[in-house]
C-alpha atoms as a PDB file:
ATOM      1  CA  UNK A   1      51.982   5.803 -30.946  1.00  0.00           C
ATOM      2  CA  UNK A   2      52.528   7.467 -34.343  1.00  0.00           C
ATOM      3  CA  UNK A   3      51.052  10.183 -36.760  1.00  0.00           C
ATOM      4  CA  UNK A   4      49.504   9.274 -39.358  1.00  0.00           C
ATOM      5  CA  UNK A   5      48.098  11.008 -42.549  1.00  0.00           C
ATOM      6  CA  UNK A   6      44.897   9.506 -44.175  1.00  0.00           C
ATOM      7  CA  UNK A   7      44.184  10.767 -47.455  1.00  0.00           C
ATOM      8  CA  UNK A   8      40.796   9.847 -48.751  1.00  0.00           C
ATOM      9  CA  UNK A   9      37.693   9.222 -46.768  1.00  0.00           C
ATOM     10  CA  UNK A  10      35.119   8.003 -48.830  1.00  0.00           C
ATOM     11  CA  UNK A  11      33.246   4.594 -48.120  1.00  0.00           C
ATOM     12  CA  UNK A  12      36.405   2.388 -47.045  1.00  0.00           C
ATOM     13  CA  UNK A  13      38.542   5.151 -46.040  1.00  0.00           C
ATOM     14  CA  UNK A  14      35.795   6.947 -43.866  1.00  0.00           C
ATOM     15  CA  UNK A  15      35.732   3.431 -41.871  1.00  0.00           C
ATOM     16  CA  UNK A  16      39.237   2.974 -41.644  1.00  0.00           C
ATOM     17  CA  UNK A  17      40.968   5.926 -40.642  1.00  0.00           C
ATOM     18  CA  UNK A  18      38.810   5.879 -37.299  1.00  0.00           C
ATOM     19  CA  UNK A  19      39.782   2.793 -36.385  1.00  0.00           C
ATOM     20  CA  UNK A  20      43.693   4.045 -36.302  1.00  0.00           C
ATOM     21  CA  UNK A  21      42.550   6.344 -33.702  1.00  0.00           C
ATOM     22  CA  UNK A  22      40.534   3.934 -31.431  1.00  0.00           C
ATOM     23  CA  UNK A  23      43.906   1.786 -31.621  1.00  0.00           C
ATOM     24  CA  UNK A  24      45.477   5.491 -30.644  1.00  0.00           C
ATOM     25  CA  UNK A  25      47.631   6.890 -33.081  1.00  0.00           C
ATOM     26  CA  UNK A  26      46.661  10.767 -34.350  1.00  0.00           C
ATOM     27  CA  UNK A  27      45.433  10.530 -37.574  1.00  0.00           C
ATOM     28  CA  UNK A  28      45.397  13.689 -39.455  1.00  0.00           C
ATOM     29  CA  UNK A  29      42.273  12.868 -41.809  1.00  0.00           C
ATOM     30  CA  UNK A  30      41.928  14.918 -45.136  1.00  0.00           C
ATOM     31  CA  UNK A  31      39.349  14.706 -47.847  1.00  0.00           C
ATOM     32  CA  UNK A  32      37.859  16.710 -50.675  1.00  0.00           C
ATOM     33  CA  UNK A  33      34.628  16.216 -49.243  1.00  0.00           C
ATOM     34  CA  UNK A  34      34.028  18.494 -45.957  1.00  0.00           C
ATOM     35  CA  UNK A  35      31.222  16.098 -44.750  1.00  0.00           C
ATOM     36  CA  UNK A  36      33.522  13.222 -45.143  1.00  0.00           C
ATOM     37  CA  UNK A  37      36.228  14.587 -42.626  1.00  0.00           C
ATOM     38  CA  UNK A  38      33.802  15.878 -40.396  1.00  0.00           C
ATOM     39  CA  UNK A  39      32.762  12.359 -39.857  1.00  0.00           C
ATOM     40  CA  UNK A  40      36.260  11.480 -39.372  1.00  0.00           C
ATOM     41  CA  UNK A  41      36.565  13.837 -36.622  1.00  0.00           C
ATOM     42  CA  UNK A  42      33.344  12.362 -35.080  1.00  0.00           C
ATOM     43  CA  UNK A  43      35.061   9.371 -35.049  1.00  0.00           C
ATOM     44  CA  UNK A  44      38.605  10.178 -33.023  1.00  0.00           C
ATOM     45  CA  UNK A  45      40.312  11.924 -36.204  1.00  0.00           C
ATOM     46  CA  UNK A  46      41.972  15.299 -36.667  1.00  0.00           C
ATOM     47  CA  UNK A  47      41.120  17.798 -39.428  1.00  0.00           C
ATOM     48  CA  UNK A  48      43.721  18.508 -42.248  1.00  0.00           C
ATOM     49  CA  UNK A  49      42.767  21.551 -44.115  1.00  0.00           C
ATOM     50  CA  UNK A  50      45.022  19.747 -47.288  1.00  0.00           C
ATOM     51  CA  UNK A  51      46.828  16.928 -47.943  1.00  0.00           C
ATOM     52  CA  UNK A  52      50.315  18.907 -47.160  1.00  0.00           C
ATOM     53  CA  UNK A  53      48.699  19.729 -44.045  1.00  0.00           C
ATOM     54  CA  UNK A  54      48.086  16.169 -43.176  1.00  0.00           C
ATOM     55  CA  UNK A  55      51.548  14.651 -44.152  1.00  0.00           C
ATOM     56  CA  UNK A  56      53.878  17.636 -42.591  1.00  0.00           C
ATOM     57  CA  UNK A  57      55.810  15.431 -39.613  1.00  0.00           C
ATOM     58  CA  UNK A  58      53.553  12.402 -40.297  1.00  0.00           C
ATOM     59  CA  UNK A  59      55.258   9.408 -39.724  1.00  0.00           C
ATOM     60  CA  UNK A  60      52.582   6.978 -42.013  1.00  0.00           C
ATOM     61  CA  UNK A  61      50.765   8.269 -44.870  1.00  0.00           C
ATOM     62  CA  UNK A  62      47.801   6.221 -45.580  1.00  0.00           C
ATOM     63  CA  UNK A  63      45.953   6.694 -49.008  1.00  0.00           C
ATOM     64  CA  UNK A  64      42.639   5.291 -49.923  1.00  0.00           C
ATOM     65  CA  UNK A  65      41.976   7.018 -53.357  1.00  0.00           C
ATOM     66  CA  UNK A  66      39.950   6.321 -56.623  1.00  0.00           C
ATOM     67  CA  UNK A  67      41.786   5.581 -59.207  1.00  0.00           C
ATOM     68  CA  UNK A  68      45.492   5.214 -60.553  1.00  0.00           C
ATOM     69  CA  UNK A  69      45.767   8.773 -61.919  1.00  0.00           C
ATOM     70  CA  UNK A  70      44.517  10.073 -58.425  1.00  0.00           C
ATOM     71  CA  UNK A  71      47.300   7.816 -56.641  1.00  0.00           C
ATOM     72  CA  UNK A  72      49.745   9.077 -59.536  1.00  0.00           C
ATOM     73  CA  UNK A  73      49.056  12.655 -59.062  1.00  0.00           C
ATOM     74  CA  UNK A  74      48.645  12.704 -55.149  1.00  0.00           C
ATOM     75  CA  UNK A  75      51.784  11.022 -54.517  1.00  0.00           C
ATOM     76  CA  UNK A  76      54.022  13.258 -56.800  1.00  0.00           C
ATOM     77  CA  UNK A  77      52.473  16.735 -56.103  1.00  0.00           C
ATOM     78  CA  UNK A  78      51.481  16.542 -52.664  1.00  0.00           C
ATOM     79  CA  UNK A  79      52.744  13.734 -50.449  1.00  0.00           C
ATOM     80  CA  UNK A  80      56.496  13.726 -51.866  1.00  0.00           C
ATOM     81  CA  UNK A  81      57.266  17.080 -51.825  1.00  0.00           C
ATOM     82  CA  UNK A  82      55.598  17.650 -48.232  1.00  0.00           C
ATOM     83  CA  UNK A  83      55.805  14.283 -46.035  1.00  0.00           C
ATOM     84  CA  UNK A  84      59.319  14.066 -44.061  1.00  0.00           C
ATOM     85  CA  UNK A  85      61.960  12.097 -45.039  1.00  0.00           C
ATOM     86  CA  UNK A  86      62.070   8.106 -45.013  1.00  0.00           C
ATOM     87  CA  UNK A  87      58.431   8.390 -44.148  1.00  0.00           C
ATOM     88  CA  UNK A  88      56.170   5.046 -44.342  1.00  0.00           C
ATOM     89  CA  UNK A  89      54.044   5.436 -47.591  1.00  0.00           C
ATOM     90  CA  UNK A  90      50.859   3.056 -47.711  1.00  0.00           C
ATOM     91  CA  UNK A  91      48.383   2.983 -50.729  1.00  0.00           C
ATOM     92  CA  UNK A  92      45.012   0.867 -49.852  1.00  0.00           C
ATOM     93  CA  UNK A  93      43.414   2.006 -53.489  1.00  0.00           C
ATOM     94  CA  UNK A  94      42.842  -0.531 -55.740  1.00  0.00           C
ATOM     95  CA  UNK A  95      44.504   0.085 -59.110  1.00  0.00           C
ATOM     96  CA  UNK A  96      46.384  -1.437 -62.261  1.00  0.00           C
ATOM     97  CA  UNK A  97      49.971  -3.152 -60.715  1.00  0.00           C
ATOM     98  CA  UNK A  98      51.933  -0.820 -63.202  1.00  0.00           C
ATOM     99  CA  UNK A  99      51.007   1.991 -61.399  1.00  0.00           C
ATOM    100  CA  UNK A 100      51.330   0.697 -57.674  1.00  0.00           C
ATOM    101  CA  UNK A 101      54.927  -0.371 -58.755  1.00  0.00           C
ATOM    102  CA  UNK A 102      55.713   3.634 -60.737  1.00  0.00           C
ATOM    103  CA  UNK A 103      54.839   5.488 -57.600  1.00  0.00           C
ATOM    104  CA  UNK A 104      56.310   2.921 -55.498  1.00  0.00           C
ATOM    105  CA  UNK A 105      59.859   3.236 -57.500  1.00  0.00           C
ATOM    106  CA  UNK A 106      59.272   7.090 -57.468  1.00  0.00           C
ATOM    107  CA  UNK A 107      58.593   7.305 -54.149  1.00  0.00           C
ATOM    108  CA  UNK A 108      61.795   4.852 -53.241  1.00  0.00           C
ATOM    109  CA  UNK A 109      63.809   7.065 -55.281  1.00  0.00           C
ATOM    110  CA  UNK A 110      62.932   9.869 -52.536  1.00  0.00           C
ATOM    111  CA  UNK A 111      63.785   7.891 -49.552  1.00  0.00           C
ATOM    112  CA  UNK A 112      60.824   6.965 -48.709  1.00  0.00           C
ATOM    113  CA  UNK A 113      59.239   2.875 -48.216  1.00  0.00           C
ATOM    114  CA  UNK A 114      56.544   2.621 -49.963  1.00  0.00           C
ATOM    115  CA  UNK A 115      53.847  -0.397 -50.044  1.00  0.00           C
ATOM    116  CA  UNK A 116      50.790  -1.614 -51.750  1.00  0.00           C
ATOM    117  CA  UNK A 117      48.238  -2.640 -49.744  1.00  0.00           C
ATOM    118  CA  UNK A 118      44.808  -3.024 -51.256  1.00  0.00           C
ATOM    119  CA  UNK A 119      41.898  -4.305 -48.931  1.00  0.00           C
ATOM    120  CA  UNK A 120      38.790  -6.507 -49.252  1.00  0.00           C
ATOM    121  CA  UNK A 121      35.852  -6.927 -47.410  1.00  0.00           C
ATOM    122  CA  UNK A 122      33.520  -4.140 -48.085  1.00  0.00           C
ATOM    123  CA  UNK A 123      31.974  -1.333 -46.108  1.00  0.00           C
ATOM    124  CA  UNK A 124      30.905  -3.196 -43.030  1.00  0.00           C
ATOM    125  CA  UNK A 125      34.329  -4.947 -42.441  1.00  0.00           C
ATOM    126  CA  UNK A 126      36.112  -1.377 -43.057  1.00  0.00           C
ATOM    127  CA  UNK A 127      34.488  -0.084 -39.764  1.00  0.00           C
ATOM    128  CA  UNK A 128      34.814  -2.870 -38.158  1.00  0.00           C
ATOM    129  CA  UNK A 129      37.751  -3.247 -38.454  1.00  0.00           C
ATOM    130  CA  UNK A 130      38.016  -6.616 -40.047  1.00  0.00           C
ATOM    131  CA  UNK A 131      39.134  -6.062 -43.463  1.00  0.00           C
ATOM    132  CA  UNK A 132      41.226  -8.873 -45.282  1.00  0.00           C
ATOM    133  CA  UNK A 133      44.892  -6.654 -45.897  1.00  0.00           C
ATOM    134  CA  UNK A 134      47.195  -8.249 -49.231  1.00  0.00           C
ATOM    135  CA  UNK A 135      50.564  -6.047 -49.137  1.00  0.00           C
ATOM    136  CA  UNK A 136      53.422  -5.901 -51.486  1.00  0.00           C
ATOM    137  CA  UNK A 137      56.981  -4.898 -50.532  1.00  0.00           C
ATOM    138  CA  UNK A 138      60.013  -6.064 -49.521  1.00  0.00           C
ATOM    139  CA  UNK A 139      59.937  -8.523 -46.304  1.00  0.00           C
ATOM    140  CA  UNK A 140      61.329  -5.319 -44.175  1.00  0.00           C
ATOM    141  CA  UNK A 141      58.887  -2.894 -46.070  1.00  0.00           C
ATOM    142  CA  UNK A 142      55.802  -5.272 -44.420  1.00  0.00           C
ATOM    143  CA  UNK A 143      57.035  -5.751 -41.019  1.00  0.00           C
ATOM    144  CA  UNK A 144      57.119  -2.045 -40.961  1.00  0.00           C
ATOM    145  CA  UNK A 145      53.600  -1.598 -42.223  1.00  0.00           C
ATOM    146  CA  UNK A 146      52.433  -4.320 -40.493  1.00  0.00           C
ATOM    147  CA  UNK A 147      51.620  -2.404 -36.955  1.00  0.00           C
ATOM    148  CA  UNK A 148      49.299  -0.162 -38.950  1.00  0.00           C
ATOM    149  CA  UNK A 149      47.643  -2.490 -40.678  1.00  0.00           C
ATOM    150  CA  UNK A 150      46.359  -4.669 -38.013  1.00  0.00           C
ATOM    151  CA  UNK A 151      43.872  -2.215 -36.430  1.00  0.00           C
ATOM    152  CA  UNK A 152      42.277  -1.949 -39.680  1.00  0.00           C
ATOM    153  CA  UNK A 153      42.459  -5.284 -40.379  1.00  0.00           C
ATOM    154  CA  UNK A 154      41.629  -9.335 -39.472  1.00  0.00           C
ATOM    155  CA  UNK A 155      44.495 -10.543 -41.804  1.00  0.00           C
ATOM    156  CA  UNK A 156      47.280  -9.111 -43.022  1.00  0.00           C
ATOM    157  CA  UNK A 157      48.969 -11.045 -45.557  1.00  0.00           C
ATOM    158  CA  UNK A 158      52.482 -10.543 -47.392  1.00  0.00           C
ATOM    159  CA  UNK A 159      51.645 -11.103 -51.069  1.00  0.00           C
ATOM    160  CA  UNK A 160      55.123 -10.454 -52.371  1.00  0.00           C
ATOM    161  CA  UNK A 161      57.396  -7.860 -53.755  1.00  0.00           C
ATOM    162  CA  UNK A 162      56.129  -4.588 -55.169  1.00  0.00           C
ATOM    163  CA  UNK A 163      52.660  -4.330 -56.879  1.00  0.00           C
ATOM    164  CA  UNK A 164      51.645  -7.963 -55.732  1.00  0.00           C
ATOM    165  CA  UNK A 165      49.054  -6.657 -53.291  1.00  0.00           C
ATOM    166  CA  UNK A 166      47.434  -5.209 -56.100  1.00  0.00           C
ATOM    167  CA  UNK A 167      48.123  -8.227 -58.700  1.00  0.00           C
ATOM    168  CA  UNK A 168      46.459 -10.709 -55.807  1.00  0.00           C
ATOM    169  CA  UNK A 169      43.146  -7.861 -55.063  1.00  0.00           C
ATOM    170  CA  UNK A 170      42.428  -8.325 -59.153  1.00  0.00           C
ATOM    171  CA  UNK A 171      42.888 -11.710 -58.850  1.00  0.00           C
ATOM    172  CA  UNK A 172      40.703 -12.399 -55.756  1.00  0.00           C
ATOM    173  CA  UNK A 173      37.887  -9.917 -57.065  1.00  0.00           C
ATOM    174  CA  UNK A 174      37.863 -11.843 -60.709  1.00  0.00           C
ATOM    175  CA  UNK A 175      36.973 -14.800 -58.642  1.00  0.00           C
ATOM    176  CA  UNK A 176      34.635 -13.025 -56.108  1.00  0.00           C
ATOM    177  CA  UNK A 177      32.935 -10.740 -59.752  1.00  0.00           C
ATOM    178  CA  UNK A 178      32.559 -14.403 -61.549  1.00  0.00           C
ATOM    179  CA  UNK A 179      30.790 -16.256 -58.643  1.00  0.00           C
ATOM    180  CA  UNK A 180      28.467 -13.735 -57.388  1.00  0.00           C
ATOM    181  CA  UNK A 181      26.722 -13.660 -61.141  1.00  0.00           C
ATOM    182  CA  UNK A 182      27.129 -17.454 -61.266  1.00  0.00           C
ATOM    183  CA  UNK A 183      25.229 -17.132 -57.936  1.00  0.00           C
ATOM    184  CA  UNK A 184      23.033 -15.077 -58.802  1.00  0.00           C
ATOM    185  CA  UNK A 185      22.223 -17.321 -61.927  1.00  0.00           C
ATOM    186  CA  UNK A 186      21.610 -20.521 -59.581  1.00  0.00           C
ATOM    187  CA  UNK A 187      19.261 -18.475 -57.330  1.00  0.00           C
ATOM    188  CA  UNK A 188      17.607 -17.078 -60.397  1.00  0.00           C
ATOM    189  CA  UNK A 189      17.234 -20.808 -61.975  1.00  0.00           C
ATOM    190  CA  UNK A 190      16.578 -22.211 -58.724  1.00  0.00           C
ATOM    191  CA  UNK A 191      13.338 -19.823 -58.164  1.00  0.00           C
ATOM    192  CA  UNK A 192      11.562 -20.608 -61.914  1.00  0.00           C
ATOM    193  CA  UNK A 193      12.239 -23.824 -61.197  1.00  0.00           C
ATOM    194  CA  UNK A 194       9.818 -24.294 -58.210  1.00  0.00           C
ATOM    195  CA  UNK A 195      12.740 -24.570 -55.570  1.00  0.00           C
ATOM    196  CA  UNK A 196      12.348 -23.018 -52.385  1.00  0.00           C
ATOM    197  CA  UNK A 197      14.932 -20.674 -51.806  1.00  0.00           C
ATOM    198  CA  UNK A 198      15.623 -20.946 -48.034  1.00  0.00           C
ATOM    199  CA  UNK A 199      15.634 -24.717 -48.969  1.00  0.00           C
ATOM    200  CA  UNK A 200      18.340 -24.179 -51.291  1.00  0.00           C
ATOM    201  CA  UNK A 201      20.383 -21.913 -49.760  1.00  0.00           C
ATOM    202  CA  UNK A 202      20.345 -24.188 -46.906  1.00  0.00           C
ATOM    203  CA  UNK A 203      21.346 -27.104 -49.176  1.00  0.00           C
ATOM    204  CA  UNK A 204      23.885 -24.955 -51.408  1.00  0.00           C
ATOM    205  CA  UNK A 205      25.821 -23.877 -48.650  1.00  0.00           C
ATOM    206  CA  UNK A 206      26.495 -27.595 -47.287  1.00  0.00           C
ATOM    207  CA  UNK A 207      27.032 -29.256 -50.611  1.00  0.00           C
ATOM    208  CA  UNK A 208      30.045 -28.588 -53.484  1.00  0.00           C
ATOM    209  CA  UNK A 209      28.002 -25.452 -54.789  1.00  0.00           C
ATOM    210  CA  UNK A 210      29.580 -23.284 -51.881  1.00  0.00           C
ATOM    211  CA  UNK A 211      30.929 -20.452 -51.764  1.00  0.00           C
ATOM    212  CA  UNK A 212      31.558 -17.251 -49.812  1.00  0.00           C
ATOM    213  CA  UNK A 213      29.028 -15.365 -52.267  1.00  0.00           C
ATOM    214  CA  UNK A 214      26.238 -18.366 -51.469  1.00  0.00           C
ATOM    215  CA  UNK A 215      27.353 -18.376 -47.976  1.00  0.00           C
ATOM    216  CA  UNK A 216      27.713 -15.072 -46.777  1.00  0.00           C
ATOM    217  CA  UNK A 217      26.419 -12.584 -49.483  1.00  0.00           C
ATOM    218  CA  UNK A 218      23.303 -14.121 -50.714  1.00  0.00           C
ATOM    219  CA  UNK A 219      22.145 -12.129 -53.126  1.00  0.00           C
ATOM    220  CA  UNK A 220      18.583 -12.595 -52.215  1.00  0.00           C
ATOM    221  CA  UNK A 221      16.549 -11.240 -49.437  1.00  0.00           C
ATOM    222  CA  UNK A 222      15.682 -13.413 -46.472  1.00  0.00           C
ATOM    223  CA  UNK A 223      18.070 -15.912 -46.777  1.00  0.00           C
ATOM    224  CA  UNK A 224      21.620 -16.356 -44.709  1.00  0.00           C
ATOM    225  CA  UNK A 225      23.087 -13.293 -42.864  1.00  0.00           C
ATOM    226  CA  UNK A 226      22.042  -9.901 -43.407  1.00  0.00           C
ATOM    227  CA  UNK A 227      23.491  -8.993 -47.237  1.00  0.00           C
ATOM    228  CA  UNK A 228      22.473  -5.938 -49.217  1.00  0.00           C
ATOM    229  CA  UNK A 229      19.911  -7.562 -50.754  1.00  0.00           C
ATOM    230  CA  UNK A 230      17.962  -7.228 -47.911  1.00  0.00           C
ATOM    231  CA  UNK A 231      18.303  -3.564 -48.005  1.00  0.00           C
ATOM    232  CA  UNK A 232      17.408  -2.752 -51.467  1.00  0.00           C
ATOM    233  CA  UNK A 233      20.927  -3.639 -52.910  1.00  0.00           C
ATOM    234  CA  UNK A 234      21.905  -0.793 -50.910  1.00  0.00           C
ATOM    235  CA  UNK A 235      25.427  -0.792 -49.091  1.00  0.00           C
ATOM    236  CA  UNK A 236      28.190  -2.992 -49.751  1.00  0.00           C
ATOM    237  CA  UNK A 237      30.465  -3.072 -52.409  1.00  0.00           C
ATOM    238  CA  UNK A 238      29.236  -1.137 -55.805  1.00  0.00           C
ATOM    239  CA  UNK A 239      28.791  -2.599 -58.948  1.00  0.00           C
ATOM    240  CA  UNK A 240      30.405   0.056 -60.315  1.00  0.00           C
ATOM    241  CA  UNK A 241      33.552  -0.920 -58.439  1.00  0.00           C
ATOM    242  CA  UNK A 242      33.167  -4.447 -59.307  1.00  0.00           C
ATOM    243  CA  UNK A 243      33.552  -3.368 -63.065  1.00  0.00           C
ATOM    244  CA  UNK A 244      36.334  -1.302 -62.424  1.00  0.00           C
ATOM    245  CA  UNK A 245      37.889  -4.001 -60.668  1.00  0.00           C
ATOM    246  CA  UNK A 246      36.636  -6.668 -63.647  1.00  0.00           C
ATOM    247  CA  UNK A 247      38.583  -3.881 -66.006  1.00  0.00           C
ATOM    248  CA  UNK A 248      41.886  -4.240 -64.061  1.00  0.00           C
ATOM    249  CA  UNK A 249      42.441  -7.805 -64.346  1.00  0.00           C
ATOM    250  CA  UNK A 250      41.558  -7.932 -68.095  1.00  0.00           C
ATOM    251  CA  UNK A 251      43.892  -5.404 -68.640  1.00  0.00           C
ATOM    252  CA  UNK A 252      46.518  -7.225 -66.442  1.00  0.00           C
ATOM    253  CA  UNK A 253      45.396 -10.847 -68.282  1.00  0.00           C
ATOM    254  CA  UNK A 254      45.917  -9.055 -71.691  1.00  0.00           C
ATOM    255  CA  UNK A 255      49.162  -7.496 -70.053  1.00  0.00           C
ATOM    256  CA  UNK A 256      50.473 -11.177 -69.483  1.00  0.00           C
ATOM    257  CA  UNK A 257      48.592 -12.854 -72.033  1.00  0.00           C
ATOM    258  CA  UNK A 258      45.948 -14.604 -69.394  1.00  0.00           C
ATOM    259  CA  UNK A 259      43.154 -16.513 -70.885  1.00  0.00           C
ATOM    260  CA  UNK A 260      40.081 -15.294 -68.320  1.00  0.00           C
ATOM    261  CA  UNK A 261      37.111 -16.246 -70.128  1.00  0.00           C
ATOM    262  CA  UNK A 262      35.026 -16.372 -67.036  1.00  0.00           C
ATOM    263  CA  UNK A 263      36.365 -13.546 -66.226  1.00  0.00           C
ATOM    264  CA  UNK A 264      35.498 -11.549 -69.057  1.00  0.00           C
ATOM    265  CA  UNK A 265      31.865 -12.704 -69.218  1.00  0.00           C
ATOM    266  CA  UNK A 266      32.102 -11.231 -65.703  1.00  0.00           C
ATOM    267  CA  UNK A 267      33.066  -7.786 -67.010  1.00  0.00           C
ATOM    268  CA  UNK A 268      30.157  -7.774 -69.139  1.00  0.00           C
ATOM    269  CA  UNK A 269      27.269  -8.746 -67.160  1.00  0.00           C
ATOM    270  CA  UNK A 270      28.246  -5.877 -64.895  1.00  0.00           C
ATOM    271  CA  UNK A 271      28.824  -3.315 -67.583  1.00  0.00           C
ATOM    272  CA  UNK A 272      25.617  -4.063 -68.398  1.00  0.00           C
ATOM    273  CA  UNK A 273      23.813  -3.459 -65.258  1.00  0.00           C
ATOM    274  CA  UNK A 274      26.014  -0.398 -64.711  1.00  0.00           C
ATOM    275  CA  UNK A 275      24.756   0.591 -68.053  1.00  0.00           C
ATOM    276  CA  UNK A 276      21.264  -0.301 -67.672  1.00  0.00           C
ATOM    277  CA  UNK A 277      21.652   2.258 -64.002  1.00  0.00           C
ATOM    278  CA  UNK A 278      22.604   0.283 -61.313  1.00  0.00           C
ATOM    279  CA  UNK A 279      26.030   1.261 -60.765  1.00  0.00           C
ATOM    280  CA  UNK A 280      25.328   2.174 -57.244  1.00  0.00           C
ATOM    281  CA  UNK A 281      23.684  -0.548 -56.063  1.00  0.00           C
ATOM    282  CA  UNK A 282      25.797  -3.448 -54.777  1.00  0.00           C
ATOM    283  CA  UNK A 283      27.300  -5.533 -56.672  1.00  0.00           C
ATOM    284  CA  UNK A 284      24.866  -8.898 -55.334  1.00  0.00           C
ATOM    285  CA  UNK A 285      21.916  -6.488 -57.364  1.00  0.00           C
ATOM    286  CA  UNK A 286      22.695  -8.291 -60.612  1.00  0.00           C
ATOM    287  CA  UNK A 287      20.369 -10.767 -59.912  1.00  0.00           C
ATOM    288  CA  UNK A 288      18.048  -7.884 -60.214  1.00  0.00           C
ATOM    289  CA  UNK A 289      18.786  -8.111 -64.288  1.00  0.00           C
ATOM    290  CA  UNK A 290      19.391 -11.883 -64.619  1.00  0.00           C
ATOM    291  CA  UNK A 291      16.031 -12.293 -62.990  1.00  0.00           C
ATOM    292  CA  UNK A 292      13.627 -11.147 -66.497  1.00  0.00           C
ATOM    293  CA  UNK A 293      10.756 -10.240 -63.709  1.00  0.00           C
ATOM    294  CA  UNK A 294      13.033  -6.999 -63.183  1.00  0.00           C
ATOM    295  CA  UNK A 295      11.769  -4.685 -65.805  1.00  0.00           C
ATOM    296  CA  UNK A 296      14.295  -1.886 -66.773  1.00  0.00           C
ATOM    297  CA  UNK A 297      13.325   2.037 -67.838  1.00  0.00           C
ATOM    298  CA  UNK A 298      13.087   2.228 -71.108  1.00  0.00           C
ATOM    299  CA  UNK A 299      15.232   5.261 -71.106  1.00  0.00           C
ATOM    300  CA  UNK A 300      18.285   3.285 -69.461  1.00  0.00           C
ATOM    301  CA  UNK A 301      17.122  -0.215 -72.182  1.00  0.00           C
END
């Protein structure tokens, strides 16, 4: 069994590192938070009082971070200078590919291998252990990440060379941003006019309108498997995320000259509810402003 450093324990990360434990490799867990590593150390981790702490001797260094500038900065001032040479450095954030291939080249340059692996699947699937695992690397680079993936994960999946786990998370969460609102829109259309909506879910799911957001994230109550929406839009995956992810791929698409219309109409129905407050709700709770019966504060109109 290994050591292995987790940086970040937030909603995915705070599900994940645990389950490298239960598989039983020592995971030295570090956060920002102190509530956050506590319940990492409920769950079978260790405590790292910093993130040199956590990477002295570790042979993995797992990183589930914000942004791009927190991946920049943690990789150059605290894991390089402190992890031990031709260490196993894995990023699961989800940022732009330009940045997942920079630290990956610095962090080469250093002796170390270095891989991309961003994750999808939401909360749930993170402590379960199911998550869905798209990697970029070299083909030796992934067999070596590989045995530390899987306890986190239901598929692991070699998306190509450097940066392509990123390039394929935009790409899959363009699709997965574009037919949760058209979803939404359906259910929404579906309810004013006279449909029941059991009835149609049941019907939508066998015929050519489904998809994994009809299927198995309804965004309405009382229909399918438990989603969010039958918790208040509570749990999940955050709109807010959703438009950061949304923001990634048009950058990338402008990057490459893409034409993403749908895409882009995605990005703005979920700027606006961010905007209009519910950036912490999931990202299923857009219904909740297609549907006119929700009636926003006029302080966040």
């Amino acid at each position: 069994m290994a050591t292995i450093a987790f940086i970040g324990l937030g909603h995915m990360g705070g599900g994940m590192a645990p389950n490298l434990a239960k598989a039983g490799h020592e995971v030295r867990a570090f956060d920002l938070v102190p509530e956050a590593v506590q319940r990492a150390t409920d769950a079978g981790c260790e405590a790292a009082g910093s993130i040199a702490e956590a990477v002295k001797d570790a042979d993995v260094v797992i990183t589930m971070l914000p942004a791009a500038q927190h991946v920049r900065k943690v990789f150059h001032d605290d894991v390089a200078p402190n992890a031990k040479a031709g260490a196993l450095l894995i990023d699961c954030s989800t940022i732009d590919v330009q940045s997942a291939r920079d630290v990956g080249e610095e962090m080469k340059a250093k002796g170390f291998d270095f891989v991309d692996a961003p994750v999808s699947g939401g909360i749930a699937a993170a402590a379960a252990g199911t998550l869905a695992l798209m990697v970029g690397g070299t083909d030796e680079q992934f067999e070596r990440a590989k045995p530390f993936l899987e306890p986190m994960a239901k598929a692991v999946i070699h998306a190509g060379q450097l940066g392509a786990g990123q390039a394929a998370k935009i790409c899959n969460n363009m699709i997965l941003g574009a037919t949760m609102a058209a979803t939404c829109e359906a259910f929404v259309l579906a309810k004013k006019l006279g449909l029941d909506l059991q009835t149609f879910f049941v019907i939508s799911s066998k015929a050519s309108g489904q998809s994994w957001s009809m299927t198995s994230y309804a965004p309405v109550p009382g229909v399918g498997p438990d989603t969010p929406a039958d918790h208040d839009y509570e749990g999940g995956f955050a709109a807010a995320l959703m438009l950061k992810d949304l923001k990634l791929a048009a950058e990338a698409a402008q990057t490459v000259g893409a034409y993403t219309p749908m895409g882009a109409e995605a990005e703005e129905l979920y700027q606006r509810f961010v905007d209009r407050g519910g950036g912490s709700k999931d990202f299923s709770g857009l219904i909740k402003m297609i549907d006119d019966s929700w009636k926003v504060p006029e302080e966040q109109a």
